[in-house]
N, C-alpha and C. Protein backbone atom coordinates (compact mmCIF):
# COMPACT_ATOMS: atom_id res chain seq x y z
N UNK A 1 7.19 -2.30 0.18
CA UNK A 1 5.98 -2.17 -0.59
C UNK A 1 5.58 -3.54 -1.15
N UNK A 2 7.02 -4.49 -1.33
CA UNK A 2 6.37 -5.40 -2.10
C UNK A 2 5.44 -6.44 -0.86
N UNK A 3 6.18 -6.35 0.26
CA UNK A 3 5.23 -7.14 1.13
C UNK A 3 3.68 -6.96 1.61
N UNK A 4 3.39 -5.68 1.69
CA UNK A 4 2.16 -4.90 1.59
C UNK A 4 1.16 -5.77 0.84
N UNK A 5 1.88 -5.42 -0.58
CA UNK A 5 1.21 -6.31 -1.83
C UNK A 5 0.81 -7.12 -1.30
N UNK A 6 2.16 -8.27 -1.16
CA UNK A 6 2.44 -9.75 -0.95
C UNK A 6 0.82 -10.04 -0.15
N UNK A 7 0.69 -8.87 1.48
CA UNK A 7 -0.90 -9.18 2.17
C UNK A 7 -2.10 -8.68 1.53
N UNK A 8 -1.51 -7.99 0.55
CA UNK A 8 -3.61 -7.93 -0.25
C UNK A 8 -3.69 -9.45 -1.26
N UNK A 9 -2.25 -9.50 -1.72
CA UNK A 9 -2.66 -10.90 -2.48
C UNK A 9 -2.92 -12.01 -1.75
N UNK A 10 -2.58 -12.02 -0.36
CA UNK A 10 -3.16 -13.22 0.42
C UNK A 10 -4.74 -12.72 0.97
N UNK A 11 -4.94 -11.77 0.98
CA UNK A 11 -6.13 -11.56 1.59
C UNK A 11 -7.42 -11.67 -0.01
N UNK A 12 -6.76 -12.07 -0.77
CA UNK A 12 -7.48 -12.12 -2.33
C UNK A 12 -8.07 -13.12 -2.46
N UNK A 13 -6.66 -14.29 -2.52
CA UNK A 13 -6.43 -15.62 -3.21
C UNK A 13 -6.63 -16.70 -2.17
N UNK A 14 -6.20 -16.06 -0.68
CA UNK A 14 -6.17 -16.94 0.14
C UNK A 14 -7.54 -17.27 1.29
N UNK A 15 -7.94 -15.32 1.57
CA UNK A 15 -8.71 -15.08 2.50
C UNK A 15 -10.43 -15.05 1.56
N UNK A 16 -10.32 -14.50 0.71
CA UNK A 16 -11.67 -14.44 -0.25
C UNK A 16 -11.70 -13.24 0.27
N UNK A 17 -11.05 -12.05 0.74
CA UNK A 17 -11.16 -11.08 1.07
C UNK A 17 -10.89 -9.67 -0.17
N UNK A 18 -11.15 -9.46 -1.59
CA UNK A 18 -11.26 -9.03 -2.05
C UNK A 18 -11.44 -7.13 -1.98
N UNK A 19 -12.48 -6.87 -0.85
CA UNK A 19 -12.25 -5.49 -0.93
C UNK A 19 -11.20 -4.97 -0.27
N UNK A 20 -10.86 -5.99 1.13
CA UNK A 20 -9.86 -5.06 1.91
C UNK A 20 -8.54 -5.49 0.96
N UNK A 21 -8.37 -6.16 -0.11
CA UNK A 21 -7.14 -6.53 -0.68
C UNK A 21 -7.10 -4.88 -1.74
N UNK A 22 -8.17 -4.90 -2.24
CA UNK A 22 -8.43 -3.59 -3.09
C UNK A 22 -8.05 -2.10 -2.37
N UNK A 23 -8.36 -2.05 -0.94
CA UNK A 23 -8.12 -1.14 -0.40
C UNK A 23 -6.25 -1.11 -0.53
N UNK A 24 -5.87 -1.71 0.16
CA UNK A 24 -4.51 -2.02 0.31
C UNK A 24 -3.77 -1.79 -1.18
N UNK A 25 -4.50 -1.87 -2.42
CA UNK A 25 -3.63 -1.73 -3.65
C UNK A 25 -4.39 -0.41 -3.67
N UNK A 26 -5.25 0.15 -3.27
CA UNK A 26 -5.27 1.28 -3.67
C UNK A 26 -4.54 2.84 -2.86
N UNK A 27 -4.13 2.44 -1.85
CA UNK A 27 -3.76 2.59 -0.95
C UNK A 27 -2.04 2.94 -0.96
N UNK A 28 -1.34 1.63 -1.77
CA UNK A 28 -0.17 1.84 -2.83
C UNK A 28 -0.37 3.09 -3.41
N UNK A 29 -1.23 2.65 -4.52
CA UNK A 29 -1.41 3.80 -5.68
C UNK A 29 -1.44 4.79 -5.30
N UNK A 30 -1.99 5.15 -4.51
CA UNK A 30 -1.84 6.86 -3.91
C UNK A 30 -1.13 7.34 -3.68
N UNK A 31 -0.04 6.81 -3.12
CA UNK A 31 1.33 6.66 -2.38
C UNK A 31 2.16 7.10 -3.46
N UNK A 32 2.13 6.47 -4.35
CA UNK A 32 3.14 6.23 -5.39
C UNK A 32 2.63 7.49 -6.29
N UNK A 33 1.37 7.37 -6.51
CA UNK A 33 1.34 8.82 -7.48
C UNK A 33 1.25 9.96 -6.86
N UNK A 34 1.10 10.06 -5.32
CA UNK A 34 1.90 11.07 -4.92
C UNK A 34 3.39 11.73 -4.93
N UNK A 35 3.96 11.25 -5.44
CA UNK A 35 5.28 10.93 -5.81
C UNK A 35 6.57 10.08 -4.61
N UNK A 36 5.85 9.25 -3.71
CA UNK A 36 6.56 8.95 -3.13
C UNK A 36 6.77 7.38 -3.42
N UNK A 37 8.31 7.41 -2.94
CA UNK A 37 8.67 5.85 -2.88
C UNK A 37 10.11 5.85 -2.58
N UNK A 38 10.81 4.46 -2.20
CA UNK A 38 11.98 4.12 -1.97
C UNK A 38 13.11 4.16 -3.24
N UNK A 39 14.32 4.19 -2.80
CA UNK A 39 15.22 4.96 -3.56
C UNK A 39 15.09 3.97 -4.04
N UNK A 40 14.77 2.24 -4.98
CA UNK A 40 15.21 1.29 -5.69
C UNK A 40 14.04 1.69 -6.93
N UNK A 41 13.13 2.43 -6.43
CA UNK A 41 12.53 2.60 -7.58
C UNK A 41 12.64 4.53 -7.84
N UNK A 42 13.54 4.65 -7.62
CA UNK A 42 13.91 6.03 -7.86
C UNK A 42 13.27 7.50 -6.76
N UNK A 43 12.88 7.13 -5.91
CA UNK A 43 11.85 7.83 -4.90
C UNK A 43 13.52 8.42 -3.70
N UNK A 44 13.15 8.95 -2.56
CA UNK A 44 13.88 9.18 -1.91
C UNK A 44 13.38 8.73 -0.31
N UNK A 45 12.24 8.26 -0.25
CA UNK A 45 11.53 7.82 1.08
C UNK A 45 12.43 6.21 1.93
N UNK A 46 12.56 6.89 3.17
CA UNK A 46 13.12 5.32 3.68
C UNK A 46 11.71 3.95 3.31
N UNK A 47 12.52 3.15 3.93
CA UNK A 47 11.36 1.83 3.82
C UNK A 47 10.02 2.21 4.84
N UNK A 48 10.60 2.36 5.86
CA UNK A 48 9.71 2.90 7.24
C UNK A 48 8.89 4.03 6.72
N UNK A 49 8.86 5.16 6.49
CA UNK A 49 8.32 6.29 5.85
C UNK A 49 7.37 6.55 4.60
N UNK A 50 8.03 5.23 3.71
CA UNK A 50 6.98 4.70 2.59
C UNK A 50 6.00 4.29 3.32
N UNK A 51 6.02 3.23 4.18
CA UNK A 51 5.24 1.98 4.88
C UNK A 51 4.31 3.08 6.05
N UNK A 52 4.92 4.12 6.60
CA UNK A 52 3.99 5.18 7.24
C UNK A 52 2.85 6.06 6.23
N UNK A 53 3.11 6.33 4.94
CA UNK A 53 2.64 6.45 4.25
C UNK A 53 1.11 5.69 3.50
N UNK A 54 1.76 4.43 3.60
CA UNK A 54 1.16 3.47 2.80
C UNK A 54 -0.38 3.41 4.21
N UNK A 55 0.18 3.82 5.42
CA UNK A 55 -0.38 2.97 6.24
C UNK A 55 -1.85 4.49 6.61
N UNK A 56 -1.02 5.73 6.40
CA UNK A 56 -2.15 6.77 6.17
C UNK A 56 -2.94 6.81 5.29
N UNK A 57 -2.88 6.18 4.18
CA UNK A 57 -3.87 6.37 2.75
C UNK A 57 -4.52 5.32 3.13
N UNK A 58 -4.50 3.87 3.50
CA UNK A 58 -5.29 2.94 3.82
C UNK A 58 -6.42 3.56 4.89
N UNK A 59 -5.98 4.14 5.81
CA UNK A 59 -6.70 4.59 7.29
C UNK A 59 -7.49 5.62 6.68
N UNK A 60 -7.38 6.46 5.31
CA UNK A 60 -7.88 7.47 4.95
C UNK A 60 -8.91 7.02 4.15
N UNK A 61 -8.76 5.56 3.46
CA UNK A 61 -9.75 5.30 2.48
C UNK A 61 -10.63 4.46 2.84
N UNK A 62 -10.28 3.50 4.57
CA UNK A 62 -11.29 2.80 5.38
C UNK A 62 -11.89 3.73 6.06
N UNK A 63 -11.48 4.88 6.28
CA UNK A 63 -12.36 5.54 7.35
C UNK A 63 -13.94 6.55 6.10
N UNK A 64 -13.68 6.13 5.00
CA UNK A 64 -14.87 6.76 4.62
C UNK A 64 -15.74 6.18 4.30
């Protein structure tokens, strides 16, 4: 998750790309207040499965 981040903050600071960086944190957020996440932050989702996750809420919030 943190690398995810790591590409909206380059697509922010680096790219001037601002909305698709917004998508991508919002995209997190969904994720996470769905109740999912990796066991370091108390969740039970592998890394892969978060990151499948992460990668459906993005596809769900560009496609509208």
């Amino acid at each position: 998750m943190a690398a995810i981040l790591s590409c909206a903050m380059m697509l922010r600071y680096s790219l001037n790309m601002p909305s698709e960086a917004l998508a991508i944190e919002k995209a997190v957020r969904t994720v996470l207040d769905d109740g999912f996440g990796t066991g370091d932050i108390g969740g039970t989702s592998s890394t892969s499965e978060l990151g499948d996750k992460i990668e459906g809420a993005l596809i769900a919030l560009l496609s509208r």
